[in-house]
N, C-alpha and C. Protein backbone atom coordinates (compact mmCIF):
# COMPACT_ATOMS: atom_id res chain seq x y z
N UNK A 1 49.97 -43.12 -156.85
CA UNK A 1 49.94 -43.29 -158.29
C UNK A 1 51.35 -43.53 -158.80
N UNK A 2 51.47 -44.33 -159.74
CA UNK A 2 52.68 -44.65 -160.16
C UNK A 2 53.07 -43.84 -161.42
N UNK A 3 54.47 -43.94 -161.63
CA UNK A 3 54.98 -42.93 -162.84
C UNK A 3 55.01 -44.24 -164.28
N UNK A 4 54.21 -45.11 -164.33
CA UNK A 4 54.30 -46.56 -165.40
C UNK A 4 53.38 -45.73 -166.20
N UNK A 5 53.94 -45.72 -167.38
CA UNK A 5 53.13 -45.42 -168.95
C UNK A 5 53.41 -47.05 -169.52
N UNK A 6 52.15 -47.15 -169.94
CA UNK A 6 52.64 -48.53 -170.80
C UNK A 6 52.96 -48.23 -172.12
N UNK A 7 54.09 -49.20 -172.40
CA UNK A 7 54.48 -48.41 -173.97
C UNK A 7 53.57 -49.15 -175.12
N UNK A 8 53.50 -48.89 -175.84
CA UNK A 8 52.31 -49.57 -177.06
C UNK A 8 53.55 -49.96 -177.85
N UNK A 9 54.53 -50.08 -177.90
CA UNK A 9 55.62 -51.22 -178.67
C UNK A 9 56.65 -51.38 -177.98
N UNK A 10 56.69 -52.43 -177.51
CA UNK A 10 57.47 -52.71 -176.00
C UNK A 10 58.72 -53.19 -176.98
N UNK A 11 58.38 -53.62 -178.00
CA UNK A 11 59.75 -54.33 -178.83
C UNK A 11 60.49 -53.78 -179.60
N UNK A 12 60.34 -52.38 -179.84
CA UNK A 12 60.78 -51.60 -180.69
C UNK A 12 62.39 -51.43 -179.96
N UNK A 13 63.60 -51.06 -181.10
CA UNK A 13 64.65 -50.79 -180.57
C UNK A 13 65.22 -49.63 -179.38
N UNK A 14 63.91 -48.46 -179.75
CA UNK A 14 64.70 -47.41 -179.30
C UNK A 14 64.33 -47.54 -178.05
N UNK A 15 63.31 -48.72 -177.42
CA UNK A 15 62.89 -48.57 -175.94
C UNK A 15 63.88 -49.58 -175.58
N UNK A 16 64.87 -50.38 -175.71
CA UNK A 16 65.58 -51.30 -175.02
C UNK A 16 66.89 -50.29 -174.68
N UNK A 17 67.57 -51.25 -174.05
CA UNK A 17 68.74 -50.84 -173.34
C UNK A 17 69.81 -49.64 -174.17
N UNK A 18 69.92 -50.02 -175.54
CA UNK A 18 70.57 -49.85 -176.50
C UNK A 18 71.93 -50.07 -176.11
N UNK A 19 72.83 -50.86 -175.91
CA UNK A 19 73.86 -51.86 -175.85
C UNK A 19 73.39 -53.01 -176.38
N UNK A 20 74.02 -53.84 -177.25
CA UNK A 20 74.14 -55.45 -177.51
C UNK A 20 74.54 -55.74 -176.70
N UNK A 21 74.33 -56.96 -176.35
CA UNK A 21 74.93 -57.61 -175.34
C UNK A 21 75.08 -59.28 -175.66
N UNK A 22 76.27 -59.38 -175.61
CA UNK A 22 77.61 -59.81 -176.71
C UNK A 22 76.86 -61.71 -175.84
N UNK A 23 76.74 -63.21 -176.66
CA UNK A 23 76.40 -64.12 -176.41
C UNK A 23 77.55 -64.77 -175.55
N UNK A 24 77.06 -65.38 -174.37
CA UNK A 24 78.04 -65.86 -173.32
C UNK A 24 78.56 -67.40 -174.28
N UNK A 25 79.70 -67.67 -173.68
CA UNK A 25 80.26 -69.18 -173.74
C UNK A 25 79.20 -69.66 -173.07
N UNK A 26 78.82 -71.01 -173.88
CA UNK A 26 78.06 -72.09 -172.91
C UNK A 26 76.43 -71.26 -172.35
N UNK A 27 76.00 -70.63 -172.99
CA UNK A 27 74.48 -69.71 -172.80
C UNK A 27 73.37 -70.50 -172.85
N UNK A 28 73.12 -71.18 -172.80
CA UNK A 28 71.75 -71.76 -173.32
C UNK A 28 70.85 -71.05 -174.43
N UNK A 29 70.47 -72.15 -175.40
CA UNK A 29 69.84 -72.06 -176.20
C UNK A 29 68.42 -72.22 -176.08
N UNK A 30 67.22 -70.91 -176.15
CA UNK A 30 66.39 -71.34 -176.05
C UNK A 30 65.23 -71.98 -176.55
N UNK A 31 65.42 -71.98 -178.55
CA UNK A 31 64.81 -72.35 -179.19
C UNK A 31 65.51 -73.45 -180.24
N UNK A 32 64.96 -74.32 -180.34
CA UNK A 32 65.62 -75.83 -180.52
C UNK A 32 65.28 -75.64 -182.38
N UNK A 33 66.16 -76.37 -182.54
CA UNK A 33 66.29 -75.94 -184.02
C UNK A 33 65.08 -76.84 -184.73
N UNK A 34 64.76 -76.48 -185.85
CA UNK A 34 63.60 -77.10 -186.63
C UNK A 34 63.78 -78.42 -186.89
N UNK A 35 62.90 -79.87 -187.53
CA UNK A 35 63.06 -81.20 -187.30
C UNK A 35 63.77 -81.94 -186.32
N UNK A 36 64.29 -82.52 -186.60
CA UNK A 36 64.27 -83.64 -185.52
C UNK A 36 65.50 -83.59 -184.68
N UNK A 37 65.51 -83.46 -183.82
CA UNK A 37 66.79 -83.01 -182.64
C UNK A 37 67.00 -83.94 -182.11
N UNK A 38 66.09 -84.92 -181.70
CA UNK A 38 66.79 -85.93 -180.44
C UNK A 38 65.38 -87.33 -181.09
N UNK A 39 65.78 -88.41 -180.60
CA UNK A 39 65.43 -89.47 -180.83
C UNK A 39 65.86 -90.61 -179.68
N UNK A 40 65.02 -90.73 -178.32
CA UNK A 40 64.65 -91.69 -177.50
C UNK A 40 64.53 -93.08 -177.32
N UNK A 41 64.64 -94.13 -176.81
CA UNK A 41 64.27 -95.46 -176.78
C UNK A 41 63.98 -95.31 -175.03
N UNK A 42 63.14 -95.85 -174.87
CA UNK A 42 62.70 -96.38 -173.49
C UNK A 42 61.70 -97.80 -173.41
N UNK A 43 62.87 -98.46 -173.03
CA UNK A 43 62.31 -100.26 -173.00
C UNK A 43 61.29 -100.55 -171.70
N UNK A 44 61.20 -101.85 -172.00
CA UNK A 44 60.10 -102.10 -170.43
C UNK A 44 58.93 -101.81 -170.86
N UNK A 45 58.11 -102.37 -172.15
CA UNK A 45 56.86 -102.56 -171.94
C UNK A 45 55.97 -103.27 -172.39
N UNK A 46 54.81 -103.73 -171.96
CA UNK A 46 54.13 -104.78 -172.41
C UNK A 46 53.08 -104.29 -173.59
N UNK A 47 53.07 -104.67 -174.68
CA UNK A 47 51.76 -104.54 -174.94
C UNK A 47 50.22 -105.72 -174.75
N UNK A 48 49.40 -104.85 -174.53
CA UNK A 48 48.06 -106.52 -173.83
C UNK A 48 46.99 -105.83 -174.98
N UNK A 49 46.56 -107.14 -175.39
CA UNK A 49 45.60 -106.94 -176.56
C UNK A 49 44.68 -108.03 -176.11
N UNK A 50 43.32 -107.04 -175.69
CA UNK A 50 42.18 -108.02 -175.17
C UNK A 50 40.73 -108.37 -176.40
N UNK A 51 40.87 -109.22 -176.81
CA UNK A 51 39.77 -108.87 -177.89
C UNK A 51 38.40 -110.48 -177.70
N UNK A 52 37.41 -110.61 -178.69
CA UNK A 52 36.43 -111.37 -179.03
C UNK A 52 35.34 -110.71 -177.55
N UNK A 53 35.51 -109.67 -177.31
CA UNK A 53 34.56 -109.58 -176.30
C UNK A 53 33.00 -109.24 -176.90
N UNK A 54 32.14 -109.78 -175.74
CA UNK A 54 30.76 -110.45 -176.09
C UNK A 54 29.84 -109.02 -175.54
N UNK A 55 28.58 -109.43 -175.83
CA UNK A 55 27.66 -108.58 -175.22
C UNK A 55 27.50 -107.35 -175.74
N UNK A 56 27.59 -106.11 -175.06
CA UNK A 56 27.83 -104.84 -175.60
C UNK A 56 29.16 -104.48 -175.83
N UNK A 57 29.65 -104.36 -176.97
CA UNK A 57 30.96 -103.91 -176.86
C UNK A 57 31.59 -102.86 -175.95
N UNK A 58 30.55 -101.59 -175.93
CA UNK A 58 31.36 -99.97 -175.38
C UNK A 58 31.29 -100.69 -173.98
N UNK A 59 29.96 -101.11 -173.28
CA UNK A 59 29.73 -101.90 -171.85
C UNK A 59 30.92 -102.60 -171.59
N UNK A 60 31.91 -103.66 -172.41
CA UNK A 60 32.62 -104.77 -171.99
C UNK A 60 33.71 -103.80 -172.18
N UNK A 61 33.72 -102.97 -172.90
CA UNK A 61 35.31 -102.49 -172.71
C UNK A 61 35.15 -101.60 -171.80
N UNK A 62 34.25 -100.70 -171.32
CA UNK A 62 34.13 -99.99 -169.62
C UNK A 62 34.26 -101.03 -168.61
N UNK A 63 33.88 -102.36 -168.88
CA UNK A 63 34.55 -102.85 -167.52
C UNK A 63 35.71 -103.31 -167.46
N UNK A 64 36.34 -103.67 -168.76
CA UNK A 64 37.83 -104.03 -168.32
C UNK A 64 38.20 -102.90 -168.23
N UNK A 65 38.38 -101.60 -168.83
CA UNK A 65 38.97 -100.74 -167.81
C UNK A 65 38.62 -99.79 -166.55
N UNK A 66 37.42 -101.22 -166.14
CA UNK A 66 37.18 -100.06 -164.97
C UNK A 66 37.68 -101.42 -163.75
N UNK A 67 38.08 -102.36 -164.18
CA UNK A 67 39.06 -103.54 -163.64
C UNK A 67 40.36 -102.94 -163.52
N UNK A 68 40.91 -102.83 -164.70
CA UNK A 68 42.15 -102.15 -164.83
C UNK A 68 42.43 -101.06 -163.91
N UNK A 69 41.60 -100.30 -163.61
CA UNK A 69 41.84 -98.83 -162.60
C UNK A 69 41.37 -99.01 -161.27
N UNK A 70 40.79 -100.29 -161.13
CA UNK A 70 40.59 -100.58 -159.93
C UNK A 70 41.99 -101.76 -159.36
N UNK A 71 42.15 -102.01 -160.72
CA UNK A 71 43.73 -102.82 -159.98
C UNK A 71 45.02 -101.67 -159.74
N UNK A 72 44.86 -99.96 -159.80
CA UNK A 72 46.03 -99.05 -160.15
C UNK A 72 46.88 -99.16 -160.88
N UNK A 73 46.18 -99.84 -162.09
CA UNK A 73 47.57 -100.19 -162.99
C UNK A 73 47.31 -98.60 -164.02
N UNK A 74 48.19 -98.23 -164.58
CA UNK A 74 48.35 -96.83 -165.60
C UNK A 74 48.40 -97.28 -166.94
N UNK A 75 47.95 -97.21 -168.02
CA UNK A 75 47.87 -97.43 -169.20
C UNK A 75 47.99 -96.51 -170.21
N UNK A 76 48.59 -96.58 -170.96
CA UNK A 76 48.97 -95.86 -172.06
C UNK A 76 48.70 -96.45 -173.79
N UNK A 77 48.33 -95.42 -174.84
CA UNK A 77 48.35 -95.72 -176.10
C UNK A 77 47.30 -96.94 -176.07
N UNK A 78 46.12 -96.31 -175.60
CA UNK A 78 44.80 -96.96 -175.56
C UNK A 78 44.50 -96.93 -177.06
N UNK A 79 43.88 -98.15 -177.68
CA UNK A 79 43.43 -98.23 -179.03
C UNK A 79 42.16 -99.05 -178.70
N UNK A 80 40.87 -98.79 -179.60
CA UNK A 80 39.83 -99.75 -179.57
C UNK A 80 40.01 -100.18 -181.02
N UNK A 81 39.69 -101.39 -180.85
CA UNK A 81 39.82 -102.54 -181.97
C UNK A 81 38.40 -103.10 -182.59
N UNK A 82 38.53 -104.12 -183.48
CA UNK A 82 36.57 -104.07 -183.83
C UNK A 82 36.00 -105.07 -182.81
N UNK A 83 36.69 -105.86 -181.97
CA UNK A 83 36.45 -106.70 -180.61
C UNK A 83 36.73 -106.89 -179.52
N UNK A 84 37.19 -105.39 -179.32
CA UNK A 84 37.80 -105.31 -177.74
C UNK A 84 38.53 -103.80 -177.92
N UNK A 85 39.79 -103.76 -177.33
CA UNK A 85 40.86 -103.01 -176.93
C UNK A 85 42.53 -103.47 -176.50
N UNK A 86 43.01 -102.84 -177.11
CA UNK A 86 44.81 -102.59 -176.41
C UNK A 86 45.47 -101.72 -175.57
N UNK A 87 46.43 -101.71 -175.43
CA UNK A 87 47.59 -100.67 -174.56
C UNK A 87 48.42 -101.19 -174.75
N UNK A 88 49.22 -100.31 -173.85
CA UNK A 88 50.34 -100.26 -173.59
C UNK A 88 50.68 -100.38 -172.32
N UNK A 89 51.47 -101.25 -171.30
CA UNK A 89 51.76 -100.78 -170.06
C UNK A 89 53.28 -101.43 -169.71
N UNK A 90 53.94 -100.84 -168.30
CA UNK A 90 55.08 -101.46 -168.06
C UNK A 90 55.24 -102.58 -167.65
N UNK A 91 56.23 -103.02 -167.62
CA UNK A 91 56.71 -104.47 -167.55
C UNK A 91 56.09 -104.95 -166.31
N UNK A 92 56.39 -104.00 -165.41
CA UNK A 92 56.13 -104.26 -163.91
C UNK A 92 55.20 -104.37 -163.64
N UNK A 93 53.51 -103.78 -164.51
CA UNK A 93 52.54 -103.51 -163.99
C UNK A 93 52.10 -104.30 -164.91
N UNK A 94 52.27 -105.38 -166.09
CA UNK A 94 51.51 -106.58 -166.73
C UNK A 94 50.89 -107.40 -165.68
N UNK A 95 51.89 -108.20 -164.84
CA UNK A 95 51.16 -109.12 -163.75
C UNK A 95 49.62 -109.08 -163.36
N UNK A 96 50.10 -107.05 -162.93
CA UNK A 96 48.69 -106.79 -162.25
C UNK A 96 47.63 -106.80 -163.31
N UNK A 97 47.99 -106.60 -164.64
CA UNK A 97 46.89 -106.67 -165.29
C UNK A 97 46.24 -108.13 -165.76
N UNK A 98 47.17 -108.61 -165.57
CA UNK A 98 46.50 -109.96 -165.64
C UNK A 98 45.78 -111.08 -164.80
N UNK A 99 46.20 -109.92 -163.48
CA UNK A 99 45.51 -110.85 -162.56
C UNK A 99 44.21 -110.20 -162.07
N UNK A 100 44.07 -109.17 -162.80
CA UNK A 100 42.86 -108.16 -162.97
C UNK A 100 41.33 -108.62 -163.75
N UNK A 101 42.15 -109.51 -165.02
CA UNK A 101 41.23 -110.35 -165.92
C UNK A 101 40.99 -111.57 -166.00
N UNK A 102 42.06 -111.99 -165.63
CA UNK A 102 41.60 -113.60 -165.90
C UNK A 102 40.63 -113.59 -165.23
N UNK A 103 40.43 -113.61 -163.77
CA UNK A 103 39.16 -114.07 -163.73
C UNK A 103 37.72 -113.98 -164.34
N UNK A 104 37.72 -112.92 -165.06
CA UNK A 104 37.14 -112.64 -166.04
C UNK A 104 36.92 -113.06 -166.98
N UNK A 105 37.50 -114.24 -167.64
CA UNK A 105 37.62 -114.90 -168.94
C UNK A 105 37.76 -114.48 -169.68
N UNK A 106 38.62 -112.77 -170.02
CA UNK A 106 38.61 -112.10 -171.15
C UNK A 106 40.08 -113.01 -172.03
N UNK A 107 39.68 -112.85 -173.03
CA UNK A 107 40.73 -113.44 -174.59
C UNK A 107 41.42 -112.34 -174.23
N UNK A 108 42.74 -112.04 -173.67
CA UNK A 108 43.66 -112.11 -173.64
C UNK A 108 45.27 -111.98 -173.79
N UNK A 109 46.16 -111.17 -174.67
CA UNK A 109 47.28 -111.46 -175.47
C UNK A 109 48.22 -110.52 -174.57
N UNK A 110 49.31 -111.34 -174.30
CA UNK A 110 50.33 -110.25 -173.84
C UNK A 110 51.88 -110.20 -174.63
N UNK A 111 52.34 -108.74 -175.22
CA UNK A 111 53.00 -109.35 -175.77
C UNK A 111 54.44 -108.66 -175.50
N UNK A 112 55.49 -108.74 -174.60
CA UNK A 112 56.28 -108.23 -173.85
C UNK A 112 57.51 -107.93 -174.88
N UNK A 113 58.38 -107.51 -174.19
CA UNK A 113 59.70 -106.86 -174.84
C UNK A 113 59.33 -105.57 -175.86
N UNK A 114 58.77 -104.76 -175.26
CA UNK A 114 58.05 -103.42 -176.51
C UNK A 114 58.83 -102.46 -175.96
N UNK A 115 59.68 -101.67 -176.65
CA UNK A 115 60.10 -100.14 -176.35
C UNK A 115 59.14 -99.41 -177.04
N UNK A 116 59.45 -97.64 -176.48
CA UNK A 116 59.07 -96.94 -177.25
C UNK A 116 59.95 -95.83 -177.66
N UNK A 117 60.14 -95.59 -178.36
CA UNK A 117 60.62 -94.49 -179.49
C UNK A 117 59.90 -92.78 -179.66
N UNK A 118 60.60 -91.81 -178.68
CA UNK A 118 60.10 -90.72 -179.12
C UNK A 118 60.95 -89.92 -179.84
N UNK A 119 60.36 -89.82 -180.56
CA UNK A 119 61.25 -88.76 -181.52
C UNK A 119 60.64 -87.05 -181.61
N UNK A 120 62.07 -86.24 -181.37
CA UNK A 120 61.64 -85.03 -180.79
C UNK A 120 61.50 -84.45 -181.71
N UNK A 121 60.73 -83.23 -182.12
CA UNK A 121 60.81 -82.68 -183.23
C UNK A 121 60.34 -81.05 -182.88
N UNK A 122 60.38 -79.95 -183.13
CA UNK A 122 59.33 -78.50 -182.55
C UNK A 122 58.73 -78.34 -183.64
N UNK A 123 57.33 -78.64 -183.37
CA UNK A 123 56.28 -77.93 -184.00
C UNK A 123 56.30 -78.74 -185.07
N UNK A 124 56.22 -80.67 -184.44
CA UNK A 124 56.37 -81.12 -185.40
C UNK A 124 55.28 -81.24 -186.25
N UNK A 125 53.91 -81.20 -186.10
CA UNK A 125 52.72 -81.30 -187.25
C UNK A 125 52.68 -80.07 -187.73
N UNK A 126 53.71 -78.61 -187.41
CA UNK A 126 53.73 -77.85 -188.36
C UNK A 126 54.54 -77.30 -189.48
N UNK A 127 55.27 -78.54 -189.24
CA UNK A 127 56.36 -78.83 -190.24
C UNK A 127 56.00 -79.60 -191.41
N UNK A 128 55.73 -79.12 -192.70
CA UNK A 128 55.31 -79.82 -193.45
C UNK A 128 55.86 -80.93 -193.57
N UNK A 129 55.65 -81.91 -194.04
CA UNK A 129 56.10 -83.72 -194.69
C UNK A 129 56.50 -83.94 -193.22
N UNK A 130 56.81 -83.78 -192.12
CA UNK A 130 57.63 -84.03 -190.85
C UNK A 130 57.24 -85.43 -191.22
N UNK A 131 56.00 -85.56 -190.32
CA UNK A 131 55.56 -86.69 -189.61
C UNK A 131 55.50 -87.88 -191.10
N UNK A 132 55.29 -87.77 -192.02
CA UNK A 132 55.52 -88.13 -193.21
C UNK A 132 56.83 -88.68 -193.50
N UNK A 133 57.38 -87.65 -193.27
CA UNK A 133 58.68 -88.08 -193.44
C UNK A 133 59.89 -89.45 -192.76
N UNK A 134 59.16 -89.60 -191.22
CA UNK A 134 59.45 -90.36 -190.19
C UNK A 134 58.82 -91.62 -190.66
N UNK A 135 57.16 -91.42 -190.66
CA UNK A 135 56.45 -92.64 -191.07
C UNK A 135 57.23 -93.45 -192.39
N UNK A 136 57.47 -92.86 -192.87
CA UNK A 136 58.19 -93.69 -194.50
C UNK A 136 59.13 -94.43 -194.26
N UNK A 137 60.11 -94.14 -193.01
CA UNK A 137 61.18 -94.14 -193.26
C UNK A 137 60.92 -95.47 -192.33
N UNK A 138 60.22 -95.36 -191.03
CA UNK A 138 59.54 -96.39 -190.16
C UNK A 138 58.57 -97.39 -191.46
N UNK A 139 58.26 -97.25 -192.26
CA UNK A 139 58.06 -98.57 -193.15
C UNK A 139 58.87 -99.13 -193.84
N UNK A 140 60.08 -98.19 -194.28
CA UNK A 140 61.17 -98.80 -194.87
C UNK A 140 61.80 -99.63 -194.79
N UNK A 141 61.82 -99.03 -193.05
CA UNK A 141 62.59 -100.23 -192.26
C UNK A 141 61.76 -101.25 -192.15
N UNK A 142 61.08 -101.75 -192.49
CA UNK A 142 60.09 -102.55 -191.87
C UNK A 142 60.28 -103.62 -190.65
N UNK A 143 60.24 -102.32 -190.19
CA UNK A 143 59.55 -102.89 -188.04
C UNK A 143 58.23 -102.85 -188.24
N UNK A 144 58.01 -103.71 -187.33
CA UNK A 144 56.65 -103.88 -187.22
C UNK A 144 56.08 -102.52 -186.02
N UNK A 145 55.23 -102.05 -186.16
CA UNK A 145 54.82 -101.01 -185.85
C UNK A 145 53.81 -101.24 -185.53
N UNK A 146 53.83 -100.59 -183.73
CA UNK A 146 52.34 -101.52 -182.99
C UNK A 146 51.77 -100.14 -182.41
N UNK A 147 52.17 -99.09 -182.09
CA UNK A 147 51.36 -98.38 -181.93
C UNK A 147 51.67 -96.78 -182.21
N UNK A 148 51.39 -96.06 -182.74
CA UNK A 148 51.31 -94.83 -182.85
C UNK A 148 50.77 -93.51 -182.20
N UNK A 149 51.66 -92.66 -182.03
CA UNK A 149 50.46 -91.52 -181.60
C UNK A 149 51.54 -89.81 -181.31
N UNK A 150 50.87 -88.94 -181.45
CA UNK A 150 52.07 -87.63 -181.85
C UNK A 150 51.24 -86.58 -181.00
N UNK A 151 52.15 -85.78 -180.87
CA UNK A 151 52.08 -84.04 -180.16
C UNK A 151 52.22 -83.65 -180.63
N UNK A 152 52.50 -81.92 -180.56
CA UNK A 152 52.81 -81.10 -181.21
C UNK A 152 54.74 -81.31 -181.54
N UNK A 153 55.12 -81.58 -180.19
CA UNK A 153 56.22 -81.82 -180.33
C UNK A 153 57.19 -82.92 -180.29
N UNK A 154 56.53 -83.88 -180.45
CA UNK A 154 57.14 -85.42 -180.81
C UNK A 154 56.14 -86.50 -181.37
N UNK A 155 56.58 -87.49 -181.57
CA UNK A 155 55.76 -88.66 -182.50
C UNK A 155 56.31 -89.69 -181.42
N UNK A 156 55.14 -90.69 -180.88
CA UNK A 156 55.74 -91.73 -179.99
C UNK A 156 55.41 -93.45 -181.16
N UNK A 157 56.36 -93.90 -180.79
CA UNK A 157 56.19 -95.78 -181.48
C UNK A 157 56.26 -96.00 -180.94
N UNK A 158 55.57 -97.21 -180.67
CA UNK A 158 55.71 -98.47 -180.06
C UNK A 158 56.40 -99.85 -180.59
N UNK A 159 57.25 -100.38 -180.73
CA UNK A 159 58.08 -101.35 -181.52
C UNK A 159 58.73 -102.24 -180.71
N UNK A 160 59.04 -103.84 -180.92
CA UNK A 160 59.72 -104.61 -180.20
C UNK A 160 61.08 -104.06 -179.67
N UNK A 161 61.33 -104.56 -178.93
CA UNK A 161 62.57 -104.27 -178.84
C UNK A 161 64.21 -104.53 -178.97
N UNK A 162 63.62 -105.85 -180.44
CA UNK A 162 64.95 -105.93 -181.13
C UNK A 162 65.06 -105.30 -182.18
N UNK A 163 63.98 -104.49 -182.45
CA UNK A 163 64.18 -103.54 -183.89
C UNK A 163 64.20 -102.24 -183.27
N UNK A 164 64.04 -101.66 -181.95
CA UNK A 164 63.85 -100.35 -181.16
C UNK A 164 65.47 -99.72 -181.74
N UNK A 165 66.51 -99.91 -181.47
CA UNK A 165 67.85 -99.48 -181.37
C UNK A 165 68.17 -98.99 -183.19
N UNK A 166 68.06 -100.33 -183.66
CA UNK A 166 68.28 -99.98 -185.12
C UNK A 166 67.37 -99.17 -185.75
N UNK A 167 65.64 -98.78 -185.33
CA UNK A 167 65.39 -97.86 -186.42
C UNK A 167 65.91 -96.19 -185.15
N UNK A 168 65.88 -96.54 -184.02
CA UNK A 168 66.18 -94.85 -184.10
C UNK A 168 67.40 -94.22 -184.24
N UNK A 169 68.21 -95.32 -184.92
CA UNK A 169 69.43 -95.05 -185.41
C UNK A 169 69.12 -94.44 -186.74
N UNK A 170 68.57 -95.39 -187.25
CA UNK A 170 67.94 -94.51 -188.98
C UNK A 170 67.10 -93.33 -188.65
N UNK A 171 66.33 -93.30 -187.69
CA UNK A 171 65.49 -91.73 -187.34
C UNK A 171 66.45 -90.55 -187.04
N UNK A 172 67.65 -91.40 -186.60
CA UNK A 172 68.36 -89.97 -185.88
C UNK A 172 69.17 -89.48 -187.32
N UNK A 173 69.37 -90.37 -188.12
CA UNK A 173 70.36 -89.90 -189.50
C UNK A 173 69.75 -89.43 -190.67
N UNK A 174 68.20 -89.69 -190.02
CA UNK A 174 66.92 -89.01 -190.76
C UNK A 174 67.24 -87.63 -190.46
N UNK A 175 67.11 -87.11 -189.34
CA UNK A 175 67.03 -85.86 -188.34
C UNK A 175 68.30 -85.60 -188.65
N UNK A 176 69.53 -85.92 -189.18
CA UNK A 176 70.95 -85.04 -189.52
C UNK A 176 70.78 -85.16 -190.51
N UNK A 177 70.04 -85.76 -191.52
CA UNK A 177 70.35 -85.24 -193.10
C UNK A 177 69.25 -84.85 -193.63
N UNK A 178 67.99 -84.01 -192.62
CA UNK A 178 66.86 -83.34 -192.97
C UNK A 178 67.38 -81.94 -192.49
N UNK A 179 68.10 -81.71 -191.19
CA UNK A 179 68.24 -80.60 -190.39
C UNK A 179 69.76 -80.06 -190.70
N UNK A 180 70.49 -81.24 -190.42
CA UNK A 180 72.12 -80.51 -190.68
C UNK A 180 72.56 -80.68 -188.97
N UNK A 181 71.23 -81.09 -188.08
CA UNK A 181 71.78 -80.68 -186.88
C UNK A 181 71.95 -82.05 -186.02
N UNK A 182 71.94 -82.29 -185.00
CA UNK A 182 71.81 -83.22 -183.86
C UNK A 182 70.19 -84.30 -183.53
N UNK A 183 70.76 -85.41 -183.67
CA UNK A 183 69.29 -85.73 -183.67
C UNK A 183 69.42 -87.36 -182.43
């Protein structure tokens, strides 16, 4: 038998060490400050927009992506459209998708040079106006804005990639003059 009582307030002061213990140079920080801290670009990707498909719609879009996963290609920022479907995929892995469909006769669109843009944020949908706040600022600029989609802790775009550099320059000066901090 062991001498362990469990304490019923493990957090209370008088059960800790009772010494402070003074913050090191260079310590790591483990909780990242509120809005927007960091702001990403990662180039290299295609977007493919397959649409006018016939027959059953939900049917025609299970087989192009059951083409698609039979060619191992990975897809991302799946959207259904009112005549087909989109993504997202890398540069490297368009080919395969296209040599996945054509024979297929599916309509088609590929439309290359797409970065994406994550912008970091903690607990960003529980930050009031956050995501609000980003979106506005992403119309302001007016980039064209191809795909969307968020976590708890970041918001991802999809945007060409001659407007990629210049808005997350405005996102990041968003994130220093919302926070005060690093973005």
């Amino acid at each position: 038998m062991s001498d362990f009582t469990p304490i019923s307030e493990p957090l209370r002061r008088d059960y800790s060490f009772g010494d402070e213990v003074p913050l090191l140079a260079g310590e790591t920080e483990f909780e990242k400050p509120r809005g927007i801290h960091r702001v990403e670009v990662r180039p290299g990707l295609v977007r493919v927009h397959i649409s006018q498909l016939t027959g059953g719609l939900a049917e025609s879009r299970r087989r192009v992506l059951a083409y698609i996963a039979d060619a191992g290609v990975s897809i991302d920022f799946l959207k259904l459209t009112p005549t087909g479907l989109s993504f997202v995929v890398s540069e490297s892995r368009a080919v395969a998708v296209e040599q996945c469909l054509t024979p297929h006769g599916y309509h088609t669109s590929f439309h290359a040079e797409r970065s994406l843009l994550i912008i970091h944020a903690v607990n960003m949908r529980d930050e009031e106006g956050l995501i609000s706040r980003v979106l506005a600022e992403v119309i302001r600029s007016g980039v064209e804005l191809e795909h969307l989609g968020d976590s708890h802790d970041r918001l991802l775009i999809v945007v060409p990639d001659s407007e990629a550099e210049a808005l997350a320059a405005r996102l990041r000066d968003l994130g220093e003059a919302n926070s005060g901090g690093a973005a």
